[in-house]
PDB file of N, CA and C in Angstrom:
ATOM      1  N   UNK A   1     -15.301  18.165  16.409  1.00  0.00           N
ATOM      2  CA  UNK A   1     -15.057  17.147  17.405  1.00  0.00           C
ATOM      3  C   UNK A   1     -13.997  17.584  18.402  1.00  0.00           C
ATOM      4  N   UNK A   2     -13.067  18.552  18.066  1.00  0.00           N
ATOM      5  CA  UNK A   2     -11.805  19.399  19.210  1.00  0.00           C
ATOM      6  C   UNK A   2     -12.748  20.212  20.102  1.00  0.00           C
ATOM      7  N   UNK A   3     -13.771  20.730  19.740  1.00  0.00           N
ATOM      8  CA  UNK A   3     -14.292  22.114  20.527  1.00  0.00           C
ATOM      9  C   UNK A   3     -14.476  21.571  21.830  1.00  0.00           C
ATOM     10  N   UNK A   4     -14.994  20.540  22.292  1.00  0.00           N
ATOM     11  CA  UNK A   4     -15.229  20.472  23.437  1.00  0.00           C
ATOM     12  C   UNK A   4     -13.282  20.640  24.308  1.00  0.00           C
ATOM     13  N   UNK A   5     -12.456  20.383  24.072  1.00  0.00           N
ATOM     14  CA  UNK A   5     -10.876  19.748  24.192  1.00  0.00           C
ATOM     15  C   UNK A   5     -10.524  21.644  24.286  1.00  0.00           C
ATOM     16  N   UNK A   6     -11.187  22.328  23.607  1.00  0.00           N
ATOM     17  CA  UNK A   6     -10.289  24.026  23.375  1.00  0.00           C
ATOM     18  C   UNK A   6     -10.351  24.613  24.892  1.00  0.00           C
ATOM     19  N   UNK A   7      -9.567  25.744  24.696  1.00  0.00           N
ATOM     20  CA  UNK A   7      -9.701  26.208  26.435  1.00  0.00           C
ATOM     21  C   UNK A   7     -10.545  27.039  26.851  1.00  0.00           C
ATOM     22  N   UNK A   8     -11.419  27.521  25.658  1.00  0.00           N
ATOM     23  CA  UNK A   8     -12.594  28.149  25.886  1.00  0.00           C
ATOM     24  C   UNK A   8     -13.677  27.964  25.773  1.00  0.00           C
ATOM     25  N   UNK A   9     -14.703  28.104  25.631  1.00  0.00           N
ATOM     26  CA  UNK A   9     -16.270  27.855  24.917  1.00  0.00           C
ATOM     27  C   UNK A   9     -16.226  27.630  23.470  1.00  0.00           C
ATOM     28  N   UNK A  10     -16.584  27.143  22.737  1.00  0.00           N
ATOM     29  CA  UNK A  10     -17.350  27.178  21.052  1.00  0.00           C
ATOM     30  C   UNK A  10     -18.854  27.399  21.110  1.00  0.00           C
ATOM     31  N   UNK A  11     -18.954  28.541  19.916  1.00  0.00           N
ATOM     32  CA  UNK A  11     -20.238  28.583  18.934  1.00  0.00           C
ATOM     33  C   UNK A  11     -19.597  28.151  17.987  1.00  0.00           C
ATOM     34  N   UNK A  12     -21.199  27.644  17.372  1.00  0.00           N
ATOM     35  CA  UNK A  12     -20.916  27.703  16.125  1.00  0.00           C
ATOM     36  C   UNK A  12     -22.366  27.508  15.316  1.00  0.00           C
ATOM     37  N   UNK A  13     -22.182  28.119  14.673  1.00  0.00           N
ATOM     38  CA  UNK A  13     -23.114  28.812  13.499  1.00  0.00           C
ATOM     39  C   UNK A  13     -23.289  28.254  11.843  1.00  0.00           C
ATOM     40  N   UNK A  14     -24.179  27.345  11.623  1.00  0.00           N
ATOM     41  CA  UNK A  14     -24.001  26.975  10.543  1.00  0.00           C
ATOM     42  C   UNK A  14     -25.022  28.124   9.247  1.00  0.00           C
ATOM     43  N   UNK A  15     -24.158  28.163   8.507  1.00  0.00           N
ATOM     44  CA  UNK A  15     -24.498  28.996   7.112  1.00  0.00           C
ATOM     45  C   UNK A  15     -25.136  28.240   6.120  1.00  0.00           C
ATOM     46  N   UNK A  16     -26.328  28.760   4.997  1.00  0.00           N
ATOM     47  CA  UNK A  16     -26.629  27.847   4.236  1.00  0.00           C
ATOM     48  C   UNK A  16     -27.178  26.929   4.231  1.00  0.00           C
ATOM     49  N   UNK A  17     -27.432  26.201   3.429  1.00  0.00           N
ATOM     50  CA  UNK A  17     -28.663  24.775   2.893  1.00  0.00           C
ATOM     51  C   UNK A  17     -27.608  23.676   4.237  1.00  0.00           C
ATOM     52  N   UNK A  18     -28.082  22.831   5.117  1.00  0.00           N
ATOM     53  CA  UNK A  18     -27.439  21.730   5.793  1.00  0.00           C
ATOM     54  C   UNK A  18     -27.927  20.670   4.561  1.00  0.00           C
ATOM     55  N   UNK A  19     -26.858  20.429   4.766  1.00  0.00           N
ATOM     56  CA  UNK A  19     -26.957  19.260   3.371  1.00  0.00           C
ATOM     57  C   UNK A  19     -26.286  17.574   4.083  1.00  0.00           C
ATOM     58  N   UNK A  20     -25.737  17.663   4.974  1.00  0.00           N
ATOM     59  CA  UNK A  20     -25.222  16.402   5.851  1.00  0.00           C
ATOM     60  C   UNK A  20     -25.873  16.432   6.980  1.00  0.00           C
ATOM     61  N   UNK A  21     -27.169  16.405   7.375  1.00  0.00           N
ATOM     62  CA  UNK A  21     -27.666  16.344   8.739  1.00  0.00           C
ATOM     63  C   UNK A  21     -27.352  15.517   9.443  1.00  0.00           C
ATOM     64  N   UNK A  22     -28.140  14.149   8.715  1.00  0.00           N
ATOM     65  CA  UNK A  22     -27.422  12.880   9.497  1.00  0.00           C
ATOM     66  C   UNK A  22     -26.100  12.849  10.102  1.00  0.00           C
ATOM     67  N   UNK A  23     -25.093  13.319   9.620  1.00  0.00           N
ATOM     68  CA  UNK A  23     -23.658  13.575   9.933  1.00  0.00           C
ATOM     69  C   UNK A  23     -23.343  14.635  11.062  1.00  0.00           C
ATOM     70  N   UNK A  24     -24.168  15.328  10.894  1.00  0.00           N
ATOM     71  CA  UNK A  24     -24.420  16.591  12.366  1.00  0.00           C
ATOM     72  C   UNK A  24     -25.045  15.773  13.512  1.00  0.00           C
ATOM     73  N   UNK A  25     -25.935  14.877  13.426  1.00  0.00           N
ATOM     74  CA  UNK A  25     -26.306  13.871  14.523  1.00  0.00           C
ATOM     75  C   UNK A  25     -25.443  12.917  14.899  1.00  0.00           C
ATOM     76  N   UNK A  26     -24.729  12.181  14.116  1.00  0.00           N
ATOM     77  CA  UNK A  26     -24.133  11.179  14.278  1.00  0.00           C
ATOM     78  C   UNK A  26     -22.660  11.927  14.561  1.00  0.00           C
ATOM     79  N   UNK A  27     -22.414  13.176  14.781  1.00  0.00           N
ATOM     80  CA  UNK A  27     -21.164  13.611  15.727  1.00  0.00           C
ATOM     81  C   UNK A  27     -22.088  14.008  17.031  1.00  0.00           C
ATOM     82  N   UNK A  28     -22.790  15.023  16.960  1.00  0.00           N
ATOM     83  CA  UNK A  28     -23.410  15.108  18.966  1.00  0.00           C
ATOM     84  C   UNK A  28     -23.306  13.934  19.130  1.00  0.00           C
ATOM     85  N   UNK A  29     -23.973  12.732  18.531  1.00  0.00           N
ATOM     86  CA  UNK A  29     -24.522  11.450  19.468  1.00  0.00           C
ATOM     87  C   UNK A  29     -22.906  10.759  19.996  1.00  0.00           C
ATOM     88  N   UNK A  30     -21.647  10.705  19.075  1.00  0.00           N
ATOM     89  CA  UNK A  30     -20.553  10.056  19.450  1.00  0.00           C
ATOM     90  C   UNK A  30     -19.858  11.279  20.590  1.00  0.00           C
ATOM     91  N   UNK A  31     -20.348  12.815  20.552  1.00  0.00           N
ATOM     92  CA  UNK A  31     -19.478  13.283  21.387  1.00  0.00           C
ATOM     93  C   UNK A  31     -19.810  13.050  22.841  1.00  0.00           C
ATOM     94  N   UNK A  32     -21.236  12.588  22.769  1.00  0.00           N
ATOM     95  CA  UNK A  32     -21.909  12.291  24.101  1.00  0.00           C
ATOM     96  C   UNK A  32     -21.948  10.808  24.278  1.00  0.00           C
ATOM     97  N   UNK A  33     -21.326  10.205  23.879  1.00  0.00           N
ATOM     98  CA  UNK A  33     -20.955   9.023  23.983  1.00  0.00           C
ATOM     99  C   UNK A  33     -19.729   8.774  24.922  1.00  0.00           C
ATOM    100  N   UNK A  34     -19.063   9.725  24.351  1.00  0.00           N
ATOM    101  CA  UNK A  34     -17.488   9.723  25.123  1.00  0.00           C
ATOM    102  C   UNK A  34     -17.843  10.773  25.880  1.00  0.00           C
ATOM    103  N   UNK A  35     -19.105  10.817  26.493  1.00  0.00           N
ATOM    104  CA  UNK A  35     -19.127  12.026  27.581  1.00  0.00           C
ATOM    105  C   UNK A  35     -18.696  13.399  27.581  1.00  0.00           C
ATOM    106  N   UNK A  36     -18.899  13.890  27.016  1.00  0.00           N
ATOM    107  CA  UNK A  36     -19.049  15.582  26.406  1.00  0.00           C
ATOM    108  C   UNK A  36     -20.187  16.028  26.450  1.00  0.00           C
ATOM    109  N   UNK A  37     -19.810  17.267  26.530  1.00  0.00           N
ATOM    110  CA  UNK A  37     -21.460  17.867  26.072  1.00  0.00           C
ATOM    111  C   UNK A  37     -21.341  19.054  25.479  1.00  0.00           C
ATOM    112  N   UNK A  38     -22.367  18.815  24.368  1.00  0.00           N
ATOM    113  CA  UNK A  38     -22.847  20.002  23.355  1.00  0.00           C
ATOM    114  C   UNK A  38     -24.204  20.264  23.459  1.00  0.00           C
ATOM    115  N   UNK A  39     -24.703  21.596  23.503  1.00  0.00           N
ATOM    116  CA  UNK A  39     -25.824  22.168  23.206  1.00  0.00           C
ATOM    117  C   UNK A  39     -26.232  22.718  21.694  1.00  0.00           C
ATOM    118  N   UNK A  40     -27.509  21.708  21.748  1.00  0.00           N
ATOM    119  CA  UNK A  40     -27.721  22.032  19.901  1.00  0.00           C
ATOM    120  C   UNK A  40     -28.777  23.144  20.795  1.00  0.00           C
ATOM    121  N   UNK A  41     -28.508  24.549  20.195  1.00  0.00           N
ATOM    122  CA  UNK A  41     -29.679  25.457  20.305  1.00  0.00           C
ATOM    123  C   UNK A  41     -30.702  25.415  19.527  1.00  0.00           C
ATOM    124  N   UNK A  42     -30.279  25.657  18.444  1.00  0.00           N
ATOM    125  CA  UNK A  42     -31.156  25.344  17.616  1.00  0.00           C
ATOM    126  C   UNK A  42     -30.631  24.684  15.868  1.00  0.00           C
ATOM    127  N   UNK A  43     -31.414  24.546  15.020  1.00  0.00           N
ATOM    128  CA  UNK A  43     -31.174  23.685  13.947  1.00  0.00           C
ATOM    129  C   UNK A  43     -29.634  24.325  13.297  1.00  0.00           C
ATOM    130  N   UNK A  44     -29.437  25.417  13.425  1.00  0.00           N
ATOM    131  CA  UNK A  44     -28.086  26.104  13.328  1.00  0.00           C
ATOM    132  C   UNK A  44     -27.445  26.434  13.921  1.00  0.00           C
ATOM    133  N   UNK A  45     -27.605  26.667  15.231  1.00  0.00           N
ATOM    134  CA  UNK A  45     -26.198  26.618  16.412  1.00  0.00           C
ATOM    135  C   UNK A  45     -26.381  26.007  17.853  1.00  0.00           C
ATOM    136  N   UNK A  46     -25.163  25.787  17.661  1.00  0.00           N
ATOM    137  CA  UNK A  46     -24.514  24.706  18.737  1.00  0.00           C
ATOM    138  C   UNK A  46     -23.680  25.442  19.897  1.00  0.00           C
ATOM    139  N   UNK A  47     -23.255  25.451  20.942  1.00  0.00           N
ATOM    140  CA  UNK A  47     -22.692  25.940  22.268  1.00  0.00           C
ATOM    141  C   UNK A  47     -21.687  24.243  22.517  1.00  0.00           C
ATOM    142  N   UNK A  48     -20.566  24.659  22.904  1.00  0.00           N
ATOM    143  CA  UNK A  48     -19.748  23.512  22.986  1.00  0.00           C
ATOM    144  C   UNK A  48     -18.967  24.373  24.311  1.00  0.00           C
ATOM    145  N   UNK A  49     -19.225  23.993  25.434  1.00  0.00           N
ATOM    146  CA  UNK A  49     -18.272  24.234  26.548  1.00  0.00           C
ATOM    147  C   UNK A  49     -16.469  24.058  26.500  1.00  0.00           C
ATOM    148  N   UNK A  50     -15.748  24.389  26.977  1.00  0.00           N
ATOM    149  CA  UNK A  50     -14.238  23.967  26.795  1.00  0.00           C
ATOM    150  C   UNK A  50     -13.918  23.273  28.033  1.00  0.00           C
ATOM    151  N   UNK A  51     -12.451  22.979  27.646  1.00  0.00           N
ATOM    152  CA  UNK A  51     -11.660  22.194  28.723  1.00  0.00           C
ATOM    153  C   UNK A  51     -12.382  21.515  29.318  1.00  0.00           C
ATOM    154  N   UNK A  52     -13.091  20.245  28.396  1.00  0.00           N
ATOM    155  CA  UNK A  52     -13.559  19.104  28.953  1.00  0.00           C
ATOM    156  C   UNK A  52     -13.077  17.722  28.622  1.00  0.00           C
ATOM    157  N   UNK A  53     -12.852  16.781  29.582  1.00  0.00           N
ATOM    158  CA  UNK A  53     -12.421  15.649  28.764  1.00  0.00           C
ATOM    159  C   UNK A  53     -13.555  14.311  28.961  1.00  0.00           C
ATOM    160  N   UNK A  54     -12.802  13.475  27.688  1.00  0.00           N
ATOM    161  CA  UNK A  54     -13.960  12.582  27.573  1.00  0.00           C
ATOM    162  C   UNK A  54     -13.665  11.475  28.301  1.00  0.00           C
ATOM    163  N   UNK A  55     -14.389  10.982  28.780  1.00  0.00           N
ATOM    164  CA  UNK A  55     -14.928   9.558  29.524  1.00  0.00           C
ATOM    165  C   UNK A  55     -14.686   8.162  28.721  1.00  0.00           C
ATOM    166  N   UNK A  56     -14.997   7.973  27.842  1.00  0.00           N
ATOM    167  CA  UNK A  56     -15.276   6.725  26.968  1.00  0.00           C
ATOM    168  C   UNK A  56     -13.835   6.533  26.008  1.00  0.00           C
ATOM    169  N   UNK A  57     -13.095   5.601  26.150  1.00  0.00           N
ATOM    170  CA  UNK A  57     -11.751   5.550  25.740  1.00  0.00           C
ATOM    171  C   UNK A  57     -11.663   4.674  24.050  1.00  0.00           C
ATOM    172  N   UNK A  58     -13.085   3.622  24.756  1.00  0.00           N
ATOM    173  CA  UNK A  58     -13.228   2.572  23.553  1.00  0.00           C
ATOM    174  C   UNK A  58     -14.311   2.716  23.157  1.00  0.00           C
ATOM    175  N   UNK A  59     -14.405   3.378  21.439  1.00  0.00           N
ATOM    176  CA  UNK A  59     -15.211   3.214  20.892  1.00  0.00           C
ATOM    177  C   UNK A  59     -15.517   2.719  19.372  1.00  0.00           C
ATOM    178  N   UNK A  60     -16.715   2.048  19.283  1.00  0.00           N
ATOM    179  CA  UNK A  60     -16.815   1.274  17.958  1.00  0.00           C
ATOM    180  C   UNK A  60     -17.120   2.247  16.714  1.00  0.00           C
ATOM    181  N   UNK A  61     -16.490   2.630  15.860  1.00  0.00           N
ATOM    182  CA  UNK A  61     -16.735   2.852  14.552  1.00  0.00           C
ATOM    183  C   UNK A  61     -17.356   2.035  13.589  1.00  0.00           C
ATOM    184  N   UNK A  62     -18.620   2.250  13.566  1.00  0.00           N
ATOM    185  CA  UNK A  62     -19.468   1.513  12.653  1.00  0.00           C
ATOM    186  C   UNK A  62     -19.037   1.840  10.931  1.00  0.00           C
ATOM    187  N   UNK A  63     -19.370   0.765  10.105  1.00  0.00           N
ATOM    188  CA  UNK A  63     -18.372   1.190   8.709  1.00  0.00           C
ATOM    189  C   UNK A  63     -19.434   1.895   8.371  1.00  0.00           C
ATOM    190  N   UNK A  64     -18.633   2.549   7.124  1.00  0.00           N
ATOM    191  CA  UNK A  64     -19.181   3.910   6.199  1.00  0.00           C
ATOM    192  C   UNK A  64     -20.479   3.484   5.346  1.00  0.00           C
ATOM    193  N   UNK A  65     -21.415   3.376   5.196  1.00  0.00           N
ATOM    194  CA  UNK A  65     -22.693   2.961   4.716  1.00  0.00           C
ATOM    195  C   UNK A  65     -22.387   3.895   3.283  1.00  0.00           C
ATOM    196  N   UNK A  66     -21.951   5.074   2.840  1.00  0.00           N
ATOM    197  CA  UNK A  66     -21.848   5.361   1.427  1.00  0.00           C
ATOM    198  C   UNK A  66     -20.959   4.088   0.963  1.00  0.00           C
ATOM    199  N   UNK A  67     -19.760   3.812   1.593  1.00  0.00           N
ATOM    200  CA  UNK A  67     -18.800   2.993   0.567  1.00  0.00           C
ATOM    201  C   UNK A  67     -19.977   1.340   0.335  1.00  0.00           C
ATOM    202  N   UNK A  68     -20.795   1.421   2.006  1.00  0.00           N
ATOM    203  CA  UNK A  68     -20.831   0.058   1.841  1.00  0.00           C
ATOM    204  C   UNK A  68     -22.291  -0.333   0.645  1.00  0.00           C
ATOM    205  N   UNK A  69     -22.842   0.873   0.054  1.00  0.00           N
ATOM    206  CA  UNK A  69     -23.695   1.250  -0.518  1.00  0.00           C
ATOM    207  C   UNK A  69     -23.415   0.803  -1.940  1.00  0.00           C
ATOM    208  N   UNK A  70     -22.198   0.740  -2.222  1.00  0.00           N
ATOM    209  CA  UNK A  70     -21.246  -0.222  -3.871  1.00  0.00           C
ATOM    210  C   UNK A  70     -21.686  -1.328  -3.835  1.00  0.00           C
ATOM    211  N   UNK A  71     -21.498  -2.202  -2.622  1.00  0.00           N
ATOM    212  CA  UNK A  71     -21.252  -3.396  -2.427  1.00  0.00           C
ATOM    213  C   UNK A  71     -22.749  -3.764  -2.361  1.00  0.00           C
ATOM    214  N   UNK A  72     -24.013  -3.243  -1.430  1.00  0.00           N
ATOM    215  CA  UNK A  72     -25.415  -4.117  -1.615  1.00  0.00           C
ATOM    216  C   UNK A  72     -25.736  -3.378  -3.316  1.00  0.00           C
ATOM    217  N   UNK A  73     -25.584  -2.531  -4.062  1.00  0.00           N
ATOM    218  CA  UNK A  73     -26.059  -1.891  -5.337  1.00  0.00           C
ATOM    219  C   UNK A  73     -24.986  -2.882  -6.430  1.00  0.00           C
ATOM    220  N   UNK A  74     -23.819  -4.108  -5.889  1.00  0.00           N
ATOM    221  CA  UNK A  74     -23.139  -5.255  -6.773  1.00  0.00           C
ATOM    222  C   UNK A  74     -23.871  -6.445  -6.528  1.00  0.00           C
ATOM    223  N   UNK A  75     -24.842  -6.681  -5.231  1.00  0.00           N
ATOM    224  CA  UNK A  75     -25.441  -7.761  -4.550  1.00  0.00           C
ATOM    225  C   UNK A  75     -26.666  -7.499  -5.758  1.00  0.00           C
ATOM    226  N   UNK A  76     -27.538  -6.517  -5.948  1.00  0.00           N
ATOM    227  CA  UNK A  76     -28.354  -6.022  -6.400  1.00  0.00           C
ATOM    228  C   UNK A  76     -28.404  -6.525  -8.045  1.00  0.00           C
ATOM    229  N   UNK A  77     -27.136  -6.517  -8.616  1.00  0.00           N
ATOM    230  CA  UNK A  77     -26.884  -6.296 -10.117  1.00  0.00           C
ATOM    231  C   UNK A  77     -26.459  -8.034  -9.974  1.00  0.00           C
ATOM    232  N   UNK A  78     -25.680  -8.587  -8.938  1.00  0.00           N
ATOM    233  CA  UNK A  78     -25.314  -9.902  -9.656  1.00  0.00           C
ATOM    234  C   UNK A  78     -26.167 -11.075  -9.040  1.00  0.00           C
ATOM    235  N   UNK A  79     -27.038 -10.382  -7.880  1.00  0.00           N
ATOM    236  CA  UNK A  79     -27.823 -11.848  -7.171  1.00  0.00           C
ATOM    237  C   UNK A  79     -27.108 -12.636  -5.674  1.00  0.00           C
ATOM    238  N   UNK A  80     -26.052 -11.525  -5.966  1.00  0.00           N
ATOM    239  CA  UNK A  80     -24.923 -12.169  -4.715  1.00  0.00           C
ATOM    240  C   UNK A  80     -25.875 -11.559  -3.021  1.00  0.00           C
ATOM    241  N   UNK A  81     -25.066 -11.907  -1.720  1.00  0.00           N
ATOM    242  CA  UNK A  81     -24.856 -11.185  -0.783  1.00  0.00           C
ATOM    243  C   UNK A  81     -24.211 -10.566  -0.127  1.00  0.00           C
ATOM    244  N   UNK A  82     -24.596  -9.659   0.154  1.00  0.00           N
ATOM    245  CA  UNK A  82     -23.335  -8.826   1.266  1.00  0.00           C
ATOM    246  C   UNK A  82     -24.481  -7.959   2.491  1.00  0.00           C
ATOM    247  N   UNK A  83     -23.621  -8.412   3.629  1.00  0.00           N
ATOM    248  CA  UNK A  83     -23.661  -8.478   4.891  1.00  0.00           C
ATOM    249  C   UNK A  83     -23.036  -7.804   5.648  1.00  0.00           C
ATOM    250  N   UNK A  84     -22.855  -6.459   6.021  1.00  0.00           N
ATOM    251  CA  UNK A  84     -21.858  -5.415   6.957  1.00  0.00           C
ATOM    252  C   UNK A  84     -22.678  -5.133   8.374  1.00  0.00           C
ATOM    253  N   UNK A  85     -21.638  -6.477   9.067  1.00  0.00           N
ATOM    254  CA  UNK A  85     -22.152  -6.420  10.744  1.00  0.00           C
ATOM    255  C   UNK A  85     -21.437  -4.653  11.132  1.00  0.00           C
ATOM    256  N   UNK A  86     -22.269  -4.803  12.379  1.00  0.00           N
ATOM    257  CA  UNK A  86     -21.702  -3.003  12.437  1.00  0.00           C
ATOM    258  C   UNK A  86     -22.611  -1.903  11.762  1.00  0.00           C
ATOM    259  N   UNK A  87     -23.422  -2.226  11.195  1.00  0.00           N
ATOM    260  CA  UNK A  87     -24.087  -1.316  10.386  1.00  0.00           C
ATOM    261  C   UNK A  87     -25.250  -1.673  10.093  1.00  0.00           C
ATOM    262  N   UNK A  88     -26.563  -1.370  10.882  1.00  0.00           N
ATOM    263  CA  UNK A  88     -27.911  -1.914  11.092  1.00  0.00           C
ATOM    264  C   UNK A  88     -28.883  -0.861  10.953  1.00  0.00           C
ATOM    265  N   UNK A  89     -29.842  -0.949  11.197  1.00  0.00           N
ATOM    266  CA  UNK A  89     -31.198   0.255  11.689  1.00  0.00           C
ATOM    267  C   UNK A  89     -30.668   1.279  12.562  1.00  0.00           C
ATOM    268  N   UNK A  90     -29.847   1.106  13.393  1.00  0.00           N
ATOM    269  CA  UNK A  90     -29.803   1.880  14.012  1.00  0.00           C
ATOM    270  C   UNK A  90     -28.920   3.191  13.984  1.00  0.00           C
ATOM    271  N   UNK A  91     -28.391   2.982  12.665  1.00  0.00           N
ATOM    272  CA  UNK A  91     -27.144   3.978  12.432  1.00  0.00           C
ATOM    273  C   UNK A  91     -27.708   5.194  12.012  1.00  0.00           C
ATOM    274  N   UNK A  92     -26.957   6.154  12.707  1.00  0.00           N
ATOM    275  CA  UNK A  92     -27.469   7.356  11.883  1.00  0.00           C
ATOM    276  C   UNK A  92     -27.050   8.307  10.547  1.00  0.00           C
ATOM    277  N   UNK A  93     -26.127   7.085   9.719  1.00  0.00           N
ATOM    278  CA  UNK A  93     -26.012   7.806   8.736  1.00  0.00           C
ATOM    279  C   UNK A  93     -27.190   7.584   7.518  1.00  0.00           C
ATOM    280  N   UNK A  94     -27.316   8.950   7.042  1.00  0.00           N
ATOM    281  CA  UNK A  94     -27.927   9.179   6.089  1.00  0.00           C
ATOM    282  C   UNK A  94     -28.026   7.745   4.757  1.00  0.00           C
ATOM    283  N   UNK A  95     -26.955   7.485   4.255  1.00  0.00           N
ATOM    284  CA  UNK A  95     -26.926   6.361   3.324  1.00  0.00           C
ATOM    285  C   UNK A  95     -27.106   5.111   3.400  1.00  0.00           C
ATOM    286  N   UNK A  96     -27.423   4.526   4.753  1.00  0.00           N
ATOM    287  CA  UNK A  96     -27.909   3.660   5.002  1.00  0.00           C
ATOM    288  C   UNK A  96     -29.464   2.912   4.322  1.00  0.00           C
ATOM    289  N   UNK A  97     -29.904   4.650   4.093  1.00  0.00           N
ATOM    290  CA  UNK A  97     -31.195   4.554   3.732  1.00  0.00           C
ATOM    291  C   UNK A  97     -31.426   3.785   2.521  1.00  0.00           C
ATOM    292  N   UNK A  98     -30.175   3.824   1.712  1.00  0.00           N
ATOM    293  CA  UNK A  98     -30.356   3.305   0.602  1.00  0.00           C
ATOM    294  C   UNK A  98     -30.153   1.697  -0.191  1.00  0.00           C
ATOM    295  N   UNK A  99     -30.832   1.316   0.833  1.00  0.00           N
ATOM    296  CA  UNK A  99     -30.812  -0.350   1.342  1.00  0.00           C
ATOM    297  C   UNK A  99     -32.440  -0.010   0.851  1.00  0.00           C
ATOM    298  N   UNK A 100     -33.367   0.775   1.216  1.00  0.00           N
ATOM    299  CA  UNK A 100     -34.622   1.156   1.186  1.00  0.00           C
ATOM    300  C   UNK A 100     -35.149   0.827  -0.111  1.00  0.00           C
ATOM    301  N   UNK A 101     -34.648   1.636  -0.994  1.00  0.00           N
ATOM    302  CA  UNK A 101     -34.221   1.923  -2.609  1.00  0.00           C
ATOM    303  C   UNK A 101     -34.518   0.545  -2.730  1.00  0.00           C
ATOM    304  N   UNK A 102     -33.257  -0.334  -2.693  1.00  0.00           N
ATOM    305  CA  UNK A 102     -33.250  -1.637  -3.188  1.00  0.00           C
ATOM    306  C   UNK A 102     -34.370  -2.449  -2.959  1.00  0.00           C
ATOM    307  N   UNK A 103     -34.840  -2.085  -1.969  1.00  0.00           N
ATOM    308  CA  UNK A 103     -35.909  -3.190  -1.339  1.00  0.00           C
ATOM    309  C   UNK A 103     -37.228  -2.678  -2.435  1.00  0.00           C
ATOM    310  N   UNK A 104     -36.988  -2.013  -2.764  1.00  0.00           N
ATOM    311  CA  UNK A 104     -38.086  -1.481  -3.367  1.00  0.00           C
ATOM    312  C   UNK A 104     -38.176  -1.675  -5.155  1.00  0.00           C
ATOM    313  N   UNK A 105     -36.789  -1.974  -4.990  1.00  0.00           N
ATOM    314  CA  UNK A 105     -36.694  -2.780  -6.421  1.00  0.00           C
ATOM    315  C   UNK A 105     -36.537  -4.062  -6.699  1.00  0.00           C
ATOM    316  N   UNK A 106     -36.993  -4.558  -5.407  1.00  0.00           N
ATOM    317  CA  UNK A 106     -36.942  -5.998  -5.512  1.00  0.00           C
ATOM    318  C   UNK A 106     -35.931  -7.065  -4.858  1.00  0.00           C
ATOM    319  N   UNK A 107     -34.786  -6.256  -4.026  1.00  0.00           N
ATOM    320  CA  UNK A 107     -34.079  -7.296  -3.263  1.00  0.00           C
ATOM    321  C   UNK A 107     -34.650  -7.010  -1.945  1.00  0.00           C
ATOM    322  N   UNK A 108     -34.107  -8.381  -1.486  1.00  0.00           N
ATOM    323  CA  UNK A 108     -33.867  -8.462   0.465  1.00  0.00           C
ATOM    324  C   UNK A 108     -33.479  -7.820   0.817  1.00  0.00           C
ATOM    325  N   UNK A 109     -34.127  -7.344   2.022  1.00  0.00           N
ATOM    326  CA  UNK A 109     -33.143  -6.528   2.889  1.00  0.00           C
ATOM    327  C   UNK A 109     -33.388  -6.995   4.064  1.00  0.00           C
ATOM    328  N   UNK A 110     -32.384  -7.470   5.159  1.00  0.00           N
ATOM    329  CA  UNK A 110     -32.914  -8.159   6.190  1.00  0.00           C
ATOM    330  C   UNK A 110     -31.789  -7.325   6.982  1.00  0.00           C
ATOM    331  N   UNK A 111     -32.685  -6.058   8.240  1.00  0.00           N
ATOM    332  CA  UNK A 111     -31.739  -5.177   8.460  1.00  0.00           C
ATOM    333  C   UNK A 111     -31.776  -5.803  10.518  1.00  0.00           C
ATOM    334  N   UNK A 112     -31.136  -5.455  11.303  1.00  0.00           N
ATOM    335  CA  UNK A 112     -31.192  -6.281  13.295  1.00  0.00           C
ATOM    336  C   UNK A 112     -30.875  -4.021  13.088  1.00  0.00           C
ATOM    337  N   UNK A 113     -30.321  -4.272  14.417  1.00  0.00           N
ATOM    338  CA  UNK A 113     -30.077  -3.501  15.185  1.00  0.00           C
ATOM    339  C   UNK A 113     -28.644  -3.003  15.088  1.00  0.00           C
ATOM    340  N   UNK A 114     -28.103  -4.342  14.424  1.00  0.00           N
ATOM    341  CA  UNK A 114     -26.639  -3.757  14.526  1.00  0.00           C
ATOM    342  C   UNK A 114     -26.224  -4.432  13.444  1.00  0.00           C
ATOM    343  N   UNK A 115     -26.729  -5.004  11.958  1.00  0.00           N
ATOM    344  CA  UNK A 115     -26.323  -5.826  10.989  1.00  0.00           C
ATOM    345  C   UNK A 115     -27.433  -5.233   9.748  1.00  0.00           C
ATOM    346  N   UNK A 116     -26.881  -5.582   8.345  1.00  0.00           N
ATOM    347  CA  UNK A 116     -27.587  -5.577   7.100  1.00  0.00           C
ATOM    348  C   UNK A 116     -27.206  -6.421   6.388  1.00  0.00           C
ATOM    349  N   UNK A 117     -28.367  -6.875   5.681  1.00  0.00           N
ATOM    350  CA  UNK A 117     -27.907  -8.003   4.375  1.00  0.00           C
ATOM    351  C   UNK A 117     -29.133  -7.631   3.406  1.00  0.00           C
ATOM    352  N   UNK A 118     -28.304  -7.321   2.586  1.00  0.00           N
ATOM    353  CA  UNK A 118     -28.712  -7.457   1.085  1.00  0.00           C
ATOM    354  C   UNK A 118     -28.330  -8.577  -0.136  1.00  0.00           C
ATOM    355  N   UNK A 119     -29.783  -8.855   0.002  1.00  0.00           N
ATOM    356  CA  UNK A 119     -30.049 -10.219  -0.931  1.00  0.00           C
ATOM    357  C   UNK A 119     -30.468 -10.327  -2.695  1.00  0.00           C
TER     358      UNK A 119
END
């Protein structure tokens, strides 16, 4: 997330199994949010220009979908709800997915654009 901020160019080269993709998307998408720019070349390297600054001052941090992943898998076990506005379909983290899971074992899942509830 600095490379674009350095005084030179960045590569960078990923090694090995990608095991956090979602997490490789969901940084391009926030660095171009705040107006940066990165070039994904390809599925393993990236080109990050330097001495650029960002545009976008205020931005929303959507919550962590692993932690919030305890809380619908306690909704799940006791019959309760839980509801994390901020964190909908549209997120791109990986663990979100696992609202999916549940639904498939039998709870609600009633997901908007920008909200989840597990029933």
């Amino acid at each position: 997330m600095s490379a674009p901020l350095a005084r030179g160019n960045s590569k960078i080269h990923l090694i090995g199994k990608i095991v956090s993709e979602p997490y490789i998307e969901l940084t391009i998408q926030m660095l171009k949010a705040w107006g940066l720019t990165i070039h994904h070349k390809s599925e393993r390297e990236f080109e990050i220009p330097g001495n650029q600054e960002g545009k976008l001052f205020n931005y929303h941090i959507e919550p962590d979908a692993s932690a919030a992943s305890y809380f619908y898998a306690m909704a799940a076990i006791t019959g309760g709800t839980v509801i994390t506005p901020g964190l909908g379909s549209q997120s791109l983290q990986g663990d979100i997915h696992f609202v999916e899971a549940l639904e498939k074992m039998g709870c609600k899942v009633e997901q908007s654009r920008q909200v989840t509830k597990v029933t």
